[in-house]
C-alpha atoms as a PDB file:
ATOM      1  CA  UNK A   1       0.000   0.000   0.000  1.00  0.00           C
ATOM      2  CA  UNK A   2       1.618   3.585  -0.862  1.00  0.00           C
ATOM      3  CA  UNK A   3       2.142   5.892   1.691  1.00  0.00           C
ATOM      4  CA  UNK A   4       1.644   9.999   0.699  1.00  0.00           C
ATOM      5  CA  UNK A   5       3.221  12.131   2.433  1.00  0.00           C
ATOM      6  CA  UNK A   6       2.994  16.290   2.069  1.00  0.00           C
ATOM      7  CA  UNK A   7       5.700  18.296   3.298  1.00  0.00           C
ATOM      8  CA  UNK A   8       4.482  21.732   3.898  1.00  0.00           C
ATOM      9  CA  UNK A   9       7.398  24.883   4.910  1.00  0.00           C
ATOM     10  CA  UNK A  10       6.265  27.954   6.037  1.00  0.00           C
ATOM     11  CA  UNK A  11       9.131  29.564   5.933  1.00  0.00           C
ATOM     12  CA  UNK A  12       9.312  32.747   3.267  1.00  0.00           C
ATOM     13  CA  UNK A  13      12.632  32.385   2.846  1.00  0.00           C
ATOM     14  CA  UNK A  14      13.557  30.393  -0.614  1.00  0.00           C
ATOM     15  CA  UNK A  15      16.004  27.936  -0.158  1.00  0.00           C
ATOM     16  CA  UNK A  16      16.632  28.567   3.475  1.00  0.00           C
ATOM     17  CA  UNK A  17      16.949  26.717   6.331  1.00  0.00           C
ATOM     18  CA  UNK A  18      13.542  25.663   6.910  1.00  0.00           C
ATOM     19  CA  UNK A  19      13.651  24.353   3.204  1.00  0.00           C
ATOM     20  CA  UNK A  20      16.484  22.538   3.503  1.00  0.00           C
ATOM     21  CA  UNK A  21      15.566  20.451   6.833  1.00  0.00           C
ATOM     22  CA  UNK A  22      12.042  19.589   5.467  1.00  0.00           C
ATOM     23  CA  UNK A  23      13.626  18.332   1.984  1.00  0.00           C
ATOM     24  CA  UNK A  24      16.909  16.380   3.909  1.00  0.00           C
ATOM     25  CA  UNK A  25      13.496  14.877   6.680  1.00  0.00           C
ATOM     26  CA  UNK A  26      11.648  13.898   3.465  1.00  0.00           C
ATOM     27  CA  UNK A  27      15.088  12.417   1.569  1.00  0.00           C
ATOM     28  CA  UNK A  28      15.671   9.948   4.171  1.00  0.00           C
ATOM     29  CA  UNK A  29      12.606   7.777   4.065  1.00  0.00           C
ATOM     30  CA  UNK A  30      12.513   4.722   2.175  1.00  0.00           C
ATOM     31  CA  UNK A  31      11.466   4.674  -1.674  1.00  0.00           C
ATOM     32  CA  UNK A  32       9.319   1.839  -1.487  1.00  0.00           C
ATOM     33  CA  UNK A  33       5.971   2.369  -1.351  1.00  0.00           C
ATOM     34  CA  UNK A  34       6.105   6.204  -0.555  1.00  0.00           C
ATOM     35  CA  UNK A  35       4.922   9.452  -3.028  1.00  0.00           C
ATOM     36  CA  UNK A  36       6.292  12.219  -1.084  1.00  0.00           C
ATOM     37  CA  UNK A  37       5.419  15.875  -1.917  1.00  0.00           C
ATOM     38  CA  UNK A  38       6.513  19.640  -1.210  1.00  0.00           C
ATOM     39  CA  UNK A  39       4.615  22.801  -0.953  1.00  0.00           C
ATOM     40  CA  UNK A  40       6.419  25.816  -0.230  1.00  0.00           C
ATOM     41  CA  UNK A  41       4.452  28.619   1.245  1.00  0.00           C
ATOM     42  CA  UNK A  42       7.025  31.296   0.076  1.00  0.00           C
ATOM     43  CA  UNK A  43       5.832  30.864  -3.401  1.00  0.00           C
ATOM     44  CA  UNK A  44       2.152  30.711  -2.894  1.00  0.00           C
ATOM     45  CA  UNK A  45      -0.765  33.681  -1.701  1.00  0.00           C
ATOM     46  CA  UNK A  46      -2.441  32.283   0.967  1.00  0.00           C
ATOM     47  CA  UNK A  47      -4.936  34.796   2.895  1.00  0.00           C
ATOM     48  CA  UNK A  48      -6.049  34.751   6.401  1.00  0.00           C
ATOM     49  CA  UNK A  49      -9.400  32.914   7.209  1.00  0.00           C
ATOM     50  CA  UNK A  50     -11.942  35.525   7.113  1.00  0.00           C
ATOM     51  CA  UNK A  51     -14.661  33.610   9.020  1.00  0.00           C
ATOM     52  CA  UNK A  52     -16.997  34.176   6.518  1.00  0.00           C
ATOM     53  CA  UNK A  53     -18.626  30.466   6.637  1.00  0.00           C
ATOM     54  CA  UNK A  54     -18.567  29.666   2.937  1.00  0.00           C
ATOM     55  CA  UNK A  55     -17.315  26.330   4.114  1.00  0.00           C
ATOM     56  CA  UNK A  56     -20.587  24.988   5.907  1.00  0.00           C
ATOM     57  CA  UNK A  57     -23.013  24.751   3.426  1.00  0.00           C
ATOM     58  CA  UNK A  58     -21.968  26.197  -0.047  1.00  0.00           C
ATOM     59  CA  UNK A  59     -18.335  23.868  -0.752  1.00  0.00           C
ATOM     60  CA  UNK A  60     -18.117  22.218  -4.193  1.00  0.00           C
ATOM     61  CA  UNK A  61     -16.183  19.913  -5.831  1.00  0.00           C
ATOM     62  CA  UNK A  62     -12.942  22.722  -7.066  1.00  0.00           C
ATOM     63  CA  UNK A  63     -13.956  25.215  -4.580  1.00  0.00           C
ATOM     64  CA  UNK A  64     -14.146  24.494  -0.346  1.00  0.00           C
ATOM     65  CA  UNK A  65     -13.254  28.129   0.161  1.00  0.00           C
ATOM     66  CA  UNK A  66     -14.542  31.532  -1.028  1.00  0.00           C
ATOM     67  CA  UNK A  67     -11.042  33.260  -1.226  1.00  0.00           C
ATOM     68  CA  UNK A  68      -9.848  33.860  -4.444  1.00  0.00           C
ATOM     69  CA  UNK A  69      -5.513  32.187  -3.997  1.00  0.00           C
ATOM     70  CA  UNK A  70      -3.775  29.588  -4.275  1.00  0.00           C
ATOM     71  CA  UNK A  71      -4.992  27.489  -0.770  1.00  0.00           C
ATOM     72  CA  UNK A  72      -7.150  24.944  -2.578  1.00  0.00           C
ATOM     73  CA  UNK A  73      -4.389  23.053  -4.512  1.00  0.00           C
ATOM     74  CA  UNK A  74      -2.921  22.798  -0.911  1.00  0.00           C
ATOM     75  CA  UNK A  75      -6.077  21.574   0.457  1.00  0.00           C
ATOM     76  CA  UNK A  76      -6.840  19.045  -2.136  1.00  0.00           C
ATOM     77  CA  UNK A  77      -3.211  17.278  -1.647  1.00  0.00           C
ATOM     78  CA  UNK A  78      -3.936  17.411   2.101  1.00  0.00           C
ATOM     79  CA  UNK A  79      -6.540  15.770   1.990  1.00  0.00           C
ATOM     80  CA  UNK A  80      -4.993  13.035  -0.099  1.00  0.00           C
ATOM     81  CA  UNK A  81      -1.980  12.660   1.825  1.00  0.00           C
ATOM     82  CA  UNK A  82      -1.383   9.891   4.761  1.00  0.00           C
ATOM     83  CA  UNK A  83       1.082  12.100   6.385  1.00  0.00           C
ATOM     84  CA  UNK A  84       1.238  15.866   6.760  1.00  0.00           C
ATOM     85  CA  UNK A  85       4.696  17.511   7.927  1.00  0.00           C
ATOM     86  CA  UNK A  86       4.633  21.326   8.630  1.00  0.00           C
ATOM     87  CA  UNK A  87       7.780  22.978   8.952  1.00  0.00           C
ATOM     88  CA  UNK A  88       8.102  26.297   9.928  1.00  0.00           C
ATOM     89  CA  UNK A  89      11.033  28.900  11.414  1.00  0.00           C
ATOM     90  CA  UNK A  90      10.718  29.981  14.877  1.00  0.00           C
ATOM     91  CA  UNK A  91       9.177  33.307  14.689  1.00  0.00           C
ATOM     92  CA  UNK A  92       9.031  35.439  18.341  1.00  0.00           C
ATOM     93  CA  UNK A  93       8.770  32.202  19.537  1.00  0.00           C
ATOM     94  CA  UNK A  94       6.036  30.834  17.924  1.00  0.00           C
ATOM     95  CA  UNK A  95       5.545  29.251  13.994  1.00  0.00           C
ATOM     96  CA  UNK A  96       5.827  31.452  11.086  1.00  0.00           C
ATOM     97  CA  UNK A  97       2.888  33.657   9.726  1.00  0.00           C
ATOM     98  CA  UNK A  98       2.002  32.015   6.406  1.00  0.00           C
ATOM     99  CA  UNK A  99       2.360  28.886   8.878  1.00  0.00           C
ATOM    100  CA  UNK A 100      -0.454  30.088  10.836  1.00  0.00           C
ATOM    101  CA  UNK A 101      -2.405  31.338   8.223  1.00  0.00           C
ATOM    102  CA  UNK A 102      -2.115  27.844   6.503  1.00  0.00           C
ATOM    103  CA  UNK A 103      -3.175  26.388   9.481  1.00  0.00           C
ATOM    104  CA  UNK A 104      -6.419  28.613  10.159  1.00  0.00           C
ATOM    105  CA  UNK A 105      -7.551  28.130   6.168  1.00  0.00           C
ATOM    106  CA  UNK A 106      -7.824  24.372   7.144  1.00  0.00           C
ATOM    107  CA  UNK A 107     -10.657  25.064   8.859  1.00  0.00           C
ATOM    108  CA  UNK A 108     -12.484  23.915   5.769  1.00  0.00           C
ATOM    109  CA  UNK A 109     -11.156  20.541   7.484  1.00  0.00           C
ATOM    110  CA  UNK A 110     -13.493  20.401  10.497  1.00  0.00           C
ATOM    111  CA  UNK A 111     -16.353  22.010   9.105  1.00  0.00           C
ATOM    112  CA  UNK A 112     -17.037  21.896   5.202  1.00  0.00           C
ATOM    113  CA  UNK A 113     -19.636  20.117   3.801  1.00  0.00           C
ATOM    114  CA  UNK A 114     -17.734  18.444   1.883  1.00  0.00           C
ATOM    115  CA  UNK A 115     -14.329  17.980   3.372  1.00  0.00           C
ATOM    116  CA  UNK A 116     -15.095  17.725   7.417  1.00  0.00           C
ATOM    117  CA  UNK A 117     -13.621  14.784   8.508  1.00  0.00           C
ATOM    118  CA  UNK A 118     -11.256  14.296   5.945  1.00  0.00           C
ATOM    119  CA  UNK A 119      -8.200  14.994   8.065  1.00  0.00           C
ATOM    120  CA  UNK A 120      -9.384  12.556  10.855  1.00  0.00           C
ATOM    121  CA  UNK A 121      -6.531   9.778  11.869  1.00  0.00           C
ATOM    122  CA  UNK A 122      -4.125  11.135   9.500  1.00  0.00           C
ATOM    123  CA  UNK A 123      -0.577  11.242  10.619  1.00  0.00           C
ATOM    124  CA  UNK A 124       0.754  14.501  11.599  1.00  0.00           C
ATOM    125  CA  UNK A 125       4.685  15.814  12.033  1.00  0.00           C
ATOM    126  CA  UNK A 126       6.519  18.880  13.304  1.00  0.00           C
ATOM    127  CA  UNK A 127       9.589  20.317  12.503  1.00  0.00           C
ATOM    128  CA  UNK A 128      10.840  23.465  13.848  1.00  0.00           C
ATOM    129  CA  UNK A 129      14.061  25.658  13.144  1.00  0.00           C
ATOM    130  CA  UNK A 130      15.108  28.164  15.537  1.00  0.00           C
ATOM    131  CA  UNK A 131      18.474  30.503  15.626  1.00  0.00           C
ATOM    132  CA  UNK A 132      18.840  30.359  19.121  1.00  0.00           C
ATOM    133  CA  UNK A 133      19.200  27.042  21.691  1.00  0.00           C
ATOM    134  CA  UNK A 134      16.038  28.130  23.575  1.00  0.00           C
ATOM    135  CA  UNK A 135      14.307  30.159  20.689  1.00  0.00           C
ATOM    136  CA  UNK A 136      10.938  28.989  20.817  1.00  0.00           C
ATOM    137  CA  UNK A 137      11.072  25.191  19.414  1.00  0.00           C
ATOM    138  CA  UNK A 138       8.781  24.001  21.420  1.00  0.00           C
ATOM    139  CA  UNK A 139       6.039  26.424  21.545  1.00  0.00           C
ATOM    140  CA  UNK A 140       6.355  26.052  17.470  1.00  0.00           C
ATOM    141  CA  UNK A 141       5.830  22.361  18.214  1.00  0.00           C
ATOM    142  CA  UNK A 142       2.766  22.755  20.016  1.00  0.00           C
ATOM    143  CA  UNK A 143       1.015  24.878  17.627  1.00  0.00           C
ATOM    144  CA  UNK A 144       1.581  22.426  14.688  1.00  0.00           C
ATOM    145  CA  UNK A 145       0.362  19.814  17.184  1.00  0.00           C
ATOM    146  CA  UNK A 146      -2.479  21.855  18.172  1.00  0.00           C
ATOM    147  CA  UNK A 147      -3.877  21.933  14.740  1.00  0.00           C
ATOM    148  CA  UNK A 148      -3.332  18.409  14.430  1.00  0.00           C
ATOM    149  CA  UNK A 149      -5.069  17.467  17.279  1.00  0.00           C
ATOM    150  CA  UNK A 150      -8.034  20.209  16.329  1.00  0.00           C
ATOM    151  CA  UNK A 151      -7.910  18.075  13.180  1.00  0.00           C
ATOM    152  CA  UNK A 152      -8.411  14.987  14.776  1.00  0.00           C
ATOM    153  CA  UNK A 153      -5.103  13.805  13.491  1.00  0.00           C
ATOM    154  CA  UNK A 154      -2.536  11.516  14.997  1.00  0.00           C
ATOM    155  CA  UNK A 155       0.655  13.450  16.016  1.00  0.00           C
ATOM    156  CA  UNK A 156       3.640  11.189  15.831  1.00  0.00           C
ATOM    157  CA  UNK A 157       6.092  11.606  19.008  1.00  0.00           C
ATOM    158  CA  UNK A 158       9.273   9.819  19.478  1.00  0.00           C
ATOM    159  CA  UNK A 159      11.504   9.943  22.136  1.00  0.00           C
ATOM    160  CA  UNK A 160      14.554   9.472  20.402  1.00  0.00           C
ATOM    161  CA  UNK A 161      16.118  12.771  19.029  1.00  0.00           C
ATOM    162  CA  UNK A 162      16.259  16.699  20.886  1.00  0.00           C
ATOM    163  CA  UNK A 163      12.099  16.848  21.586  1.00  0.00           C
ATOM    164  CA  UNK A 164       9.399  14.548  22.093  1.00  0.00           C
ATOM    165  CA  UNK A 165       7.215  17.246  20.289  1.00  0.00           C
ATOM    166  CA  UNK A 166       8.992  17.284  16.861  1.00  0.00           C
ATOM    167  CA  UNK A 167      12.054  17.520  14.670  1.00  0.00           C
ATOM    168  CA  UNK A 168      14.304  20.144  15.936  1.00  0.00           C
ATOM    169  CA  UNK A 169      16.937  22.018  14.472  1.00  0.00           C
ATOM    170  CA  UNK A 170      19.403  24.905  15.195  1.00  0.00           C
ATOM    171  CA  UNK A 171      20.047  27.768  12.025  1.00  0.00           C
ATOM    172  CA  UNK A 172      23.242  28.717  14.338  1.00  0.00           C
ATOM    173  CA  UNK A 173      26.194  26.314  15.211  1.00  0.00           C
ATOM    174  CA  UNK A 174      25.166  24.570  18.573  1.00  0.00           C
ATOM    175  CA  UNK A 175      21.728  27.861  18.479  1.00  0.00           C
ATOM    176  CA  UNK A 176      24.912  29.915  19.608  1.00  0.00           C
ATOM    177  CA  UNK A 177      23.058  32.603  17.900  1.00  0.00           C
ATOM    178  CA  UNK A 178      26.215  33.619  16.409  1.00  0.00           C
ATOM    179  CA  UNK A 179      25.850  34.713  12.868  1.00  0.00           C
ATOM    180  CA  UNK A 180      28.476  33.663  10.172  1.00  0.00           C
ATOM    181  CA  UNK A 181      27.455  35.536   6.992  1.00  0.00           C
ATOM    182  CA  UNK A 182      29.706  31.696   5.033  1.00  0.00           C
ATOM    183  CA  UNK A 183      27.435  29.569   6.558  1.00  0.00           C
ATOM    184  CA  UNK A 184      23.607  30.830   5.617  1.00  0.00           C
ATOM    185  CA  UNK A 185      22.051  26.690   5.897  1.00  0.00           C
ATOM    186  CA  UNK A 186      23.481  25.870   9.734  1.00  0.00           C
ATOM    187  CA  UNK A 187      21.004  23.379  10.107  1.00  0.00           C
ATOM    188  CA  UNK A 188      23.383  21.195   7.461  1.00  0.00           C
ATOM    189  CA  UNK A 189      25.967  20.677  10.101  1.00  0.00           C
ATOM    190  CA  UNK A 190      23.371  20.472  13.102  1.00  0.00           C
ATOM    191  CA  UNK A 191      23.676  16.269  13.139  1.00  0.00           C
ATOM    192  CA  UNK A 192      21.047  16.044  15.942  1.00  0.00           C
ATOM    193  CA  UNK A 193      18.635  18.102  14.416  1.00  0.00           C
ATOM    194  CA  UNK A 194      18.505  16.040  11.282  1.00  0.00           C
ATOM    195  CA  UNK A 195      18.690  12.477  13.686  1.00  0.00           C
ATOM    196  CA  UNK A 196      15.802  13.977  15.085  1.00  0.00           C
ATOM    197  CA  UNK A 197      13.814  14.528  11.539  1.00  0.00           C
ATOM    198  CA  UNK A 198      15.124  10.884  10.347  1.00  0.00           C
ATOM    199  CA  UNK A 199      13.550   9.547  13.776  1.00  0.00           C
ATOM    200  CA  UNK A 200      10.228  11.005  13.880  1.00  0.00           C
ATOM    201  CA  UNK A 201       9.854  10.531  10.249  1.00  0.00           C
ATOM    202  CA  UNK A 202      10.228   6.597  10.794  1.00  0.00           C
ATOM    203  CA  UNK A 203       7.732   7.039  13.927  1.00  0.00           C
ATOM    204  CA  UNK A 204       5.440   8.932  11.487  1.00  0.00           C
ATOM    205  CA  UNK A 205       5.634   5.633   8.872  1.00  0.00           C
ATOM    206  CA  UNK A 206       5.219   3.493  11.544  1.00  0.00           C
ATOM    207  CA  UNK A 207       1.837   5.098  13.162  1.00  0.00           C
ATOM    208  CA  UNK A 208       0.811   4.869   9.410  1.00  0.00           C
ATOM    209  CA  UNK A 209       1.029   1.506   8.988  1.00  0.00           C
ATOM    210  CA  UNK A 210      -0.694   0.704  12.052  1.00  0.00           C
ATOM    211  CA  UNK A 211      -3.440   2.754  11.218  1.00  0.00           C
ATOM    212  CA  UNK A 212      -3.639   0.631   7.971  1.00  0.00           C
ATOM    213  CA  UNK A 213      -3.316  -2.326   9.547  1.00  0.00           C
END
């Protein structure tokens, strides 16, 4: 049985760190039975939830939201996918904006005619990139995980690896929060950040298969 998985970064920086964890997470899984794709929220328009309760009664097939962007190709692979990762900086200790604003748009998710539900016992995963040691992983954890469980998704936790919460990863050497203008991707050289992505990866697989079982 395949296994999808959708990576999403909300990170608005091309190429950047955030980027470059989710891609090196979604590298090291297994080929075998797996379709794995990206979104990048730095090249997409996504607009805040307005509230406006289109979703409850008026979603058709092409169209769950009113807004006018680019969030239903986003919410049509969602809802396809077995796994969802969402990767985001650490932003004033918290996830990213276009993170957030993601996550509030898949409120089609819990109550659309058409789509509520369709989230329910998927398999959710954080990953989190701060500059600093103690710059607010966690708390961007627990967001992500709060949507999932809002969702009525399965977050995957693993012991193994810097948090229980998620993959975790410094931008800085060691989150010194020392800035050296030759090394722009720190999380490259930050091993335990990507053991921890590797780890909670397999944990997310695993949950899936169970779930399948």
């Amino acid at each position: 049985m395949t296994c999808r998985i959708l990576g999403i970064s909300g990170s608005p920086v091309k190429k950047g760190n955030v980027e470059t964890f989710l891609s090196l997470a979604m590298k090291g899984l297994p080929a075998k039975n797996i379709e794995q794709d990206t979104i990048h929220l730095s090249g997409l328009k996504i607009q805040d939830c307005i509230h406006c309760n289109f979703c409850l009664s008026r979603q058709k097939p092409g169209k769950y939201c009113s807004l006018k962007d680019d969030a239903q190709a986003v919410f049509e692979k969602a809802g396809a996918a077995d796994i969802i990762v969402l990767a985001s900086p650490v932003y004033f200790m918290r996830t990213s904006a276009r993170m957030a604003a993601m996550i509030d748009r898949f409120r089609i998710f819990v109550f659309g005619n058409l789509t509520a539900g369709r989230m329910k016992n998927k398999i959710g995963v954080s990953l989190a990139v701060s500059w600093l040691r103690q710059g607010g992983i966690e708390t961007t954890h627990l967001a992500h995980i709060l949507a999932f469980l809002t969702l009525e998704m399965i977050p995957a936790s693993v012991h193994q690896g810097i948090s229980p919460l998620g993959a975790s990863a410094h931008a800085s050497s060691m989150g010194s929060g020392d800035f050296d203008i030759q090394r722009m991707s720190g999380i490259e050289s930050d091993v335990s950040g990507l053991q921890s992505a590797r780890f909670i990866m397999r944990r997310a697989l695993e949950l899936n298969r169970l779930m399948h079982k």
